[in-house]
N, C-alpha and C. Protein backbone atom coordinates (compact mmCIF):
# COMPACT_ATOMS: atom_id res chain seq x y z
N UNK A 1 14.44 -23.16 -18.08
CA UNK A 1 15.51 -23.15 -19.06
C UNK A 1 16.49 -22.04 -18.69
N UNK A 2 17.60 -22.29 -18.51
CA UNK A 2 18.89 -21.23 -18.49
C UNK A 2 19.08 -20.43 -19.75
N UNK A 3 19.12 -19.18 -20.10
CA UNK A 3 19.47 -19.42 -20.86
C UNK A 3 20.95 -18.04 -20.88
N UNK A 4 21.60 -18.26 -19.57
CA UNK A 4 22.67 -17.57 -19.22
C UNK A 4 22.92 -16.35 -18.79
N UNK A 5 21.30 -16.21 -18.22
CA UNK A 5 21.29 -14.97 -17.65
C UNK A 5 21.80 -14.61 -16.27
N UNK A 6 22.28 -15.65 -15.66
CA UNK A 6 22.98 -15.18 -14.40
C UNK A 6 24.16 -14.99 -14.82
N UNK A 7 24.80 -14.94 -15.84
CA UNK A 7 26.08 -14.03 -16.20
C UNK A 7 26.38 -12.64 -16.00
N UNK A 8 25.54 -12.54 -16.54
CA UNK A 8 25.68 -10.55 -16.20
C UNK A 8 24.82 -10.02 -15.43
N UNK A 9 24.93 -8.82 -14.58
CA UNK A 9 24.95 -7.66 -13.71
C UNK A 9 23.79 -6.92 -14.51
N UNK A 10 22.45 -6.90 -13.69
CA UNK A 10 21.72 -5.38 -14.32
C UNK A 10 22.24 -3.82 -13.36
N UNK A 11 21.69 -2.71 -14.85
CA UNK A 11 22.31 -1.84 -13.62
C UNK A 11 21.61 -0.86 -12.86
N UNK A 12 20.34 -1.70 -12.28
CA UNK A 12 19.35 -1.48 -11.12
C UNK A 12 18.28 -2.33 -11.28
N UNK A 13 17.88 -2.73 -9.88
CA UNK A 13 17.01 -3.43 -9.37
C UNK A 13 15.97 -2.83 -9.30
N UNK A 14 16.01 -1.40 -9.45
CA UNK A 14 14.34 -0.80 -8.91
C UNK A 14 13.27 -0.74 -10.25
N UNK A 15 12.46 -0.84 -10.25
CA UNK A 15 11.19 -0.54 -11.62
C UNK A 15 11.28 0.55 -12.14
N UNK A 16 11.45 0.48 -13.17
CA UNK A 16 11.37 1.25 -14.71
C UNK A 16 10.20 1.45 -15.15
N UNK A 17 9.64 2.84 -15.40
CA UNK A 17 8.32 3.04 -15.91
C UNK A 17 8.63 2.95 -17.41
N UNK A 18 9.95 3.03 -17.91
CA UNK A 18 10.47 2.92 -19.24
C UNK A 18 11.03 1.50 -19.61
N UNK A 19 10.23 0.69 -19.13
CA UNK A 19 10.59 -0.59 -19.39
C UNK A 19 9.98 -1.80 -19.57
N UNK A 20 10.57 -2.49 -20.12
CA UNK A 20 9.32 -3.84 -20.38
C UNK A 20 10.36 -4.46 -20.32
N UNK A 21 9.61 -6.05 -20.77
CA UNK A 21 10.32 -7.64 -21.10
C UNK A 21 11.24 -7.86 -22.00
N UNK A 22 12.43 -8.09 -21.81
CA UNK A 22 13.17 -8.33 -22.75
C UNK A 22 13.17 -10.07 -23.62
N UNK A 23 13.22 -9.84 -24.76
CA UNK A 23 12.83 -11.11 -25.45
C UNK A 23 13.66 -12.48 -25.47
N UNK A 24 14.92 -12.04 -25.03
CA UNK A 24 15.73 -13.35 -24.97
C UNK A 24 15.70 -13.89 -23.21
N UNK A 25 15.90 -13.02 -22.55
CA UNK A 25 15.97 -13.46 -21.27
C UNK A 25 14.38 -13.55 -20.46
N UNK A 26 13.55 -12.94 -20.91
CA UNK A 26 12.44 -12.54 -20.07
C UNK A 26 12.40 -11.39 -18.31
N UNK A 27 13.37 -10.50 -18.23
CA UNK A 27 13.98 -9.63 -17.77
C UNK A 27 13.16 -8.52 -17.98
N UNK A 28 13.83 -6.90 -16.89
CA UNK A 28 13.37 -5.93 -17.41
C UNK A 28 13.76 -5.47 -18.50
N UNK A 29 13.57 -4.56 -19.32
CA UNK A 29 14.99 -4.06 -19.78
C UNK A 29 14.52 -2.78 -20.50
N UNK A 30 15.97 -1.53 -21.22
CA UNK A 30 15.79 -0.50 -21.45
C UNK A 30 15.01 -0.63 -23.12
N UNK A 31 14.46 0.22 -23.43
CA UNK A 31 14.08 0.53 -24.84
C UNK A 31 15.53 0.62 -26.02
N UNK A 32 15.36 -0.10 -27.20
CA UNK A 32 16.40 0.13 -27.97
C UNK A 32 14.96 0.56 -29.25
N UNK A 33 15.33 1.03 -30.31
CA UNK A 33 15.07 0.88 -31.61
C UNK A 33 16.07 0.46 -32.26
N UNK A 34 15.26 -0.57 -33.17
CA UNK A 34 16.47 -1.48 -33.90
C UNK A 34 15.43 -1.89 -35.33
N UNK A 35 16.54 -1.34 -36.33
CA UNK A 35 15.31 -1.85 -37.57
C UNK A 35 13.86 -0.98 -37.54
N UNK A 36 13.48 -0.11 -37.28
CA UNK A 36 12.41 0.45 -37.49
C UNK A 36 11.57 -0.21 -36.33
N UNK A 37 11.70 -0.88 -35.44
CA UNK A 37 11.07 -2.39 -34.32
C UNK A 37 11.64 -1.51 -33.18
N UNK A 38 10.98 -1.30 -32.10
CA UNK A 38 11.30 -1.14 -30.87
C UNK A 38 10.91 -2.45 -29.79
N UNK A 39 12.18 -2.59 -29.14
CA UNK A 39 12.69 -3.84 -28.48
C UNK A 39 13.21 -3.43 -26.81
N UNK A 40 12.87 -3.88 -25.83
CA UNK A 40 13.36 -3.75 -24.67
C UNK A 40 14.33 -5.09 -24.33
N UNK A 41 15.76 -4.41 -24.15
CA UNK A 41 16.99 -5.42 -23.64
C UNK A 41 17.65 -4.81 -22.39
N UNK A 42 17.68 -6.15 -21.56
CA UNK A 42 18.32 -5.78 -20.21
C UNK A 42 19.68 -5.33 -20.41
N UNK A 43 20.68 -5.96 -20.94
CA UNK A 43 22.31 -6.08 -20.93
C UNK A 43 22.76 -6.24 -22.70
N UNK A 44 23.92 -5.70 -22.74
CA UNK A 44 24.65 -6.26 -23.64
C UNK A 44 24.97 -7.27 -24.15
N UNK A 45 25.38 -8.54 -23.33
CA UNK A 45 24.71 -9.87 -23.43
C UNK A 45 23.49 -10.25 -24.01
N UNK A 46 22.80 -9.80 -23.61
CA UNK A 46 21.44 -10.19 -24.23
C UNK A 46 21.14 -9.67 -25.65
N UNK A 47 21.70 -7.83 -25.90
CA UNK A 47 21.99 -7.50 -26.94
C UNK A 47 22.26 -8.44 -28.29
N UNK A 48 23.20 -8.83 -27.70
CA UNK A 48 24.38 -9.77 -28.85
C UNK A 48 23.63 -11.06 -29.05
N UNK A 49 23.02 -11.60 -28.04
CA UNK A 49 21.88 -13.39 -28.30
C UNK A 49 20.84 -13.09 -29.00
N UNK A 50 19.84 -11.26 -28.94
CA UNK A 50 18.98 -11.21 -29.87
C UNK A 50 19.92 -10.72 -31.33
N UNK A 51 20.92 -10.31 -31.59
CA UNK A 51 21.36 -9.99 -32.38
C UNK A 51 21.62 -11.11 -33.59
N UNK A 52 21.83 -12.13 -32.90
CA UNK A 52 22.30 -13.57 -33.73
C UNK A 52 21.17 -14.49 -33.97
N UNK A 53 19.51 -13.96 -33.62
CA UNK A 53 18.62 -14.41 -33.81
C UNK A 53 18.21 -15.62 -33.58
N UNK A 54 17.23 -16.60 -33.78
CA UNK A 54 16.77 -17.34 -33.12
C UNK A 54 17.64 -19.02 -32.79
């Protein structure tokens, strides 16, 4: 399934010991807290698709 992640640019390829799966894309991505919930998102893009929920 696409789900438009070859749109945007991460900004590094190398492994993150501060990082996990991001939930919309399945990606690395950085730590956010959001809502009391800590969430790992690759991009801003992705930001905004978990933002608008399922």
């Amino acid at each position: 399934m696409d789900r438009g992640h070859s749109k945007h640019m991460h900004r590094t390829n190398k492994p993150n010991e501060n990082a996990a799966t991001d939930p919309v894309c399945g990606m690395q991505g950085e730590r956010r807290d959001l809502g009391g919930q800590t969430y790992w998102i690759c991009s801003d893009g992705c930001q905004t698709k978990f933002d608008a929920g399922p």
